[in-house]
C-alpha atoms as a PDB file:
ATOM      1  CA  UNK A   1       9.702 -28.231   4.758  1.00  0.00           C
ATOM      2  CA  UNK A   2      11.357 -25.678   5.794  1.00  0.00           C
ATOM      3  CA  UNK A   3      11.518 -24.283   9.266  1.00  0.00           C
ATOM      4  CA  UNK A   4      10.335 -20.487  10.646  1.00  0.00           C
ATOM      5  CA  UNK A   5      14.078 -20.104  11.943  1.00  0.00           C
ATOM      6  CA  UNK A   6      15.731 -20.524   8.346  1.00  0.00           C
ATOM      7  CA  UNK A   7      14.659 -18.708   5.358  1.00  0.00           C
ATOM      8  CA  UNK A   8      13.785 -20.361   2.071  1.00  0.00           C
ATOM      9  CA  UNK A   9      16.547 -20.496  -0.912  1.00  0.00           C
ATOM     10  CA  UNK A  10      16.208 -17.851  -3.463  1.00  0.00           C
ATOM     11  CA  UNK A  11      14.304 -18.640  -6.308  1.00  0.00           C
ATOM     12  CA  UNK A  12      13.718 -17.493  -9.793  1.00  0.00           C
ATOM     13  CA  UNK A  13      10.029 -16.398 -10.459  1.00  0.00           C
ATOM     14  CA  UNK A  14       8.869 -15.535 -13.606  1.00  0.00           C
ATOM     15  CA  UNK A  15       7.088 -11.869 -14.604  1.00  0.00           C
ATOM     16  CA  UNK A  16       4.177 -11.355 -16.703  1.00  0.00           C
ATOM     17  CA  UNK A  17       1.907  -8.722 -17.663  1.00  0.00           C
ATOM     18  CA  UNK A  18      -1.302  -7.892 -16.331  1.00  0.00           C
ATOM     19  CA  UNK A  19      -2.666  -5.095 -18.484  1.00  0.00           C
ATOM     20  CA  UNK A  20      -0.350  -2.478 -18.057  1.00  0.00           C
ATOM     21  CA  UNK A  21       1.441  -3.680 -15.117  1.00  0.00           C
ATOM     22  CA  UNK A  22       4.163  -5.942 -14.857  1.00  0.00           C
ATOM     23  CA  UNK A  23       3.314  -9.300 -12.277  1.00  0.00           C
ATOM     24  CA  UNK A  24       5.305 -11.640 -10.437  1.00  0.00           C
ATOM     25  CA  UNK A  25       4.546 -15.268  -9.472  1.00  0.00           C
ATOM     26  CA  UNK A  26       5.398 -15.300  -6.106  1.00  0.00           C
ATOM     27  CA  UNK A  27       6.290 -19.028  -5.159  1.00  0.00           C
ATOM     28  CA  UNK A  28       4.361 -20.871  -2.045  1.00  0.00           C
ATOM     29  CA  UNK A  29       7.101 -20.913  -0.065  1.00  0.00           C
ATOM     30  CA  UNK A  30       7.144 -17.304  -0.417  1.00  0.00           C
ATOM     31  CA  UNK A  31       3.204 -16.828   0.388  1.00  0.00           C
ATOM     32  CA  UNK A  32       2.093 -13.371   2.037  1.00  0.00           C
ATOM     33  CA  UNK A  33      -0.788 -12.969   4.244  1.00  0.00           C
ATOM     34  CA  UNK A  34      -3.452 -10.850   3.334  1.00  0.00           C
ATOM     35  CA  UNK A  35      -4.218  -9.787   0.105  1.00  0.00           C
ATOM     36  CA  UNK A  36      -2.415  -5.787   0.231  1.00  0.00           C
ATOM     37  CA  UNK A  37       1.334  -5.309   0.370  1.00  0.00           C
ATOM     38  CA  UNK A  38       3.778  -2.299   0.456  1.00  0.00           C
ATOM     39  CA  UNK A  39       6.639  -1.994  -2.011  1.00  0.00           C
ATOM     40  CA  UNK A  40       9.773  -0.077  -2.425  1.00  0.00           C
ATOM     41  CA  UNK A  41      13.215  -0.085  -4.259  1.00  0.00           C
ATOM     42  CA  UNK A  42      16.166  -0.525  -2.229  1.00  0.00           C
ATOM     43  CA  UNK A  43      19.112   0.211  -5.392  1.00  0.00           C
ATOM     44  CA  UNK A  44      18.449  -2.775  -7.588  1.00  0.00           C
ATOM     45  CA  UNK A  45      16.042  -5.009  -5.167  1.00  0.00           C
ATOM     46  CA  UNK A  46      12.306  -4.153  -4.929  1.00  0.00           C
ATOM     47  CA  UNK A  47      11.110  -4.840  -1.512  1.00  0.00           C
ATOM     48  CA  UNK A  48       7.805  -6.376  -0.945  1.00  0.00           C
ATOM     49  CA  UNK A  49       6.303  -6.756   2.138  1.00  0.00           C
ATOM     50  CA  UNK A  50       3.216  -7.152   3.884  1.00  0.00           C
ATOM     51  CA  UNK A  51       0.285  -4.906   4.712  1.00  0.00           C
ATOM     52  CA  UNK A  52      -0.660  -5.515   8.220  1.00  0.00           C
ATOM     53  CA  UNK A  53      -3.534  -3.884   9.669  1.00  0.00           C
ATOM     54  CA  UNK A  54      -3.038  -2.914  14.178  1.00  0.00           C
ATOM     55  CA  UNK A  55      -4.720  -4.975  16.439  1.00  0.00           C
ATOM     56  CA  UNK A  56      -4.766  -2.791  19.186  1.00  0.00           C
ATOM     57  CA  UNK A  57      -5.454   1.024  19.944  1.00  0.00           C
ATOM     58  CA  UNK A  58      -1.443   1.541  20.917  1.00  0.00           C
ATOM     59  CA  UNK A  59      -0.503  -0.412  17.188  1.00  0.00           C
ATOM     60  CA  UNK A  60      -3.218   2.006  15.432  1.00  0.00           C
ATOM     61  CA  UNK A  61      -1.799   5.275  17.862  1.00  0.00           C
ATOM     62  CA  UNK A  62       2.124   3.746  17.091  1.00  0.00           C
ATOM     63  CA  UNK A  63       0.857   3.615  13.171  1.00  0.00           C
ATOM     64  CA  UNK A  64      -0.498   6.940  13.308  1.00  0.00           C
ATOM     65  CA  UNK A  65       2.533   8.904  14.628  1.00  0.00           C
ATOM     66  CA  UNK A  66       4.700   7.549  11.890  1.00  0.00           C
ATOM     67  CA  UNK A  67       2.540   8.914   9.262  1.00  0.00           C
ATOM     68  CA  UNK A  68       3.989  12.198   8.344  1.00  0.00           C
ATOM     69  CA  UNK A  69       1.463  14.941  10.173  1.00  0.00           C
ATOM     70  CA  UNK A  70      -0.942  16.803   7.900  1.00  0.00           C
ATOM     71  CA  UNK A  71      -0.912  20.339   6.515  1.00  0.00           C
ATOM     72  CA  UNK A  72      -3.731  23.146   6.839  1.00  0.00           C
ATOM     73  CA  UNK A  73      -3.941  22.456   2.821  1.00  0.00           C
ATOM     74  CA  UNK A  74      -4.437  18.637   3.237  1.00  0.00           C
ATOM     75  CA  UNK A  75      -7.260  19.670   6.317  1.00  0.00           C
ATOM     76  CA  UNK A  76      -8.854  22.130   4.231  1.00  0.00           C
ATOM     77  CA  UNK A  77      -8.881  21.903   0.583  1.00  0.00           C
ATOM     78  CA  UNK A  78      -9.652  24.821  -1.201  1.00  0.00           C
ATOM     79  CA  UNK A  79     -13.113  24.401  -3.288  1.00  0.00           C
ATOM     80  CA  UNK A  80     -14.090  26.856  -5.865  1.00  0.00           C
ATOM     81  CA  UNK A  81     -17.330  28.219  -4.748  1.00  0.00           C
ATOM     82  CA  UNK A  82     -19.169  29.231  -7.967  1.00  0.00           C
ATOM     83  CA  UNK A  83     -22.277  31.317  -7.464  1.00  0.00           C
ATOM     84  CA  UNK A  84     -25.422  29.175  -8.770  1.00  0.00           C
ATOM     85  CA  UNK A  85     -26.917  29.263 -12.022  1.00  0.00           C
ATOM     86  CA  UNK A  86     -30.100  31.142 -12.153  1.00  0.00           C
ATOM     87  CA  UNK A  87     -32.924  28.964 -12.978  1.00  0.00           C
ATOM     88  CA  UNK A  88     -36.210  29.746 -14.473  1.00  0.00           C
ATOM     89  CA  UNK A  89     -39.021  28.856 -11.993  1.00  0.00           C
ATOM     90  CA  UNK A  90     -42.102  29.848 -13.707  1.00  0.00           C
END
């Protein structure tokens, strides 16, 4: 078994579809908590790692100020505002 200090060998996985998307069996040695994760492409390698939710207000606050800030549009949405239809009450 290997230990928390070394990281496991590569290994090849295979892909597979699911629908429309393309899935990888991700080896137990490889396991993720949680069932969410964020990826990205770094050149060839796609980056998977995962989603972890803070524990504490300063984790949430730390969270929050790396989210890029929000706009006046993303705020307040403009909604078209179409007069009623009339309706015929008697």
């Amino acid at each position: 078994m290997p230990s928390m200090l070394t990281p496991p060998r590569p290994r090849e996985a295979r892909l597979f579809r699911n629908n429309r998307n393309q899935a990888v069996r991700i080896p137990v040695e490889f396991e993720l908590p949680g069932d969410r994760v964020l990826i990205h492409r770094e050149g060839d390698k796609l980056i998977i790692e995962p989603v972890t939710k803070p524990t504490s207000l300063v984790e949430l606050l730390a969270a929050w100020r790396k989210e890029p800030p929000l706009s006046e549009d993303d705020l307040f949405p403009e909604i078209e505002d179409e007069p009623a239809a009339p309706e015929d009450i008697f």
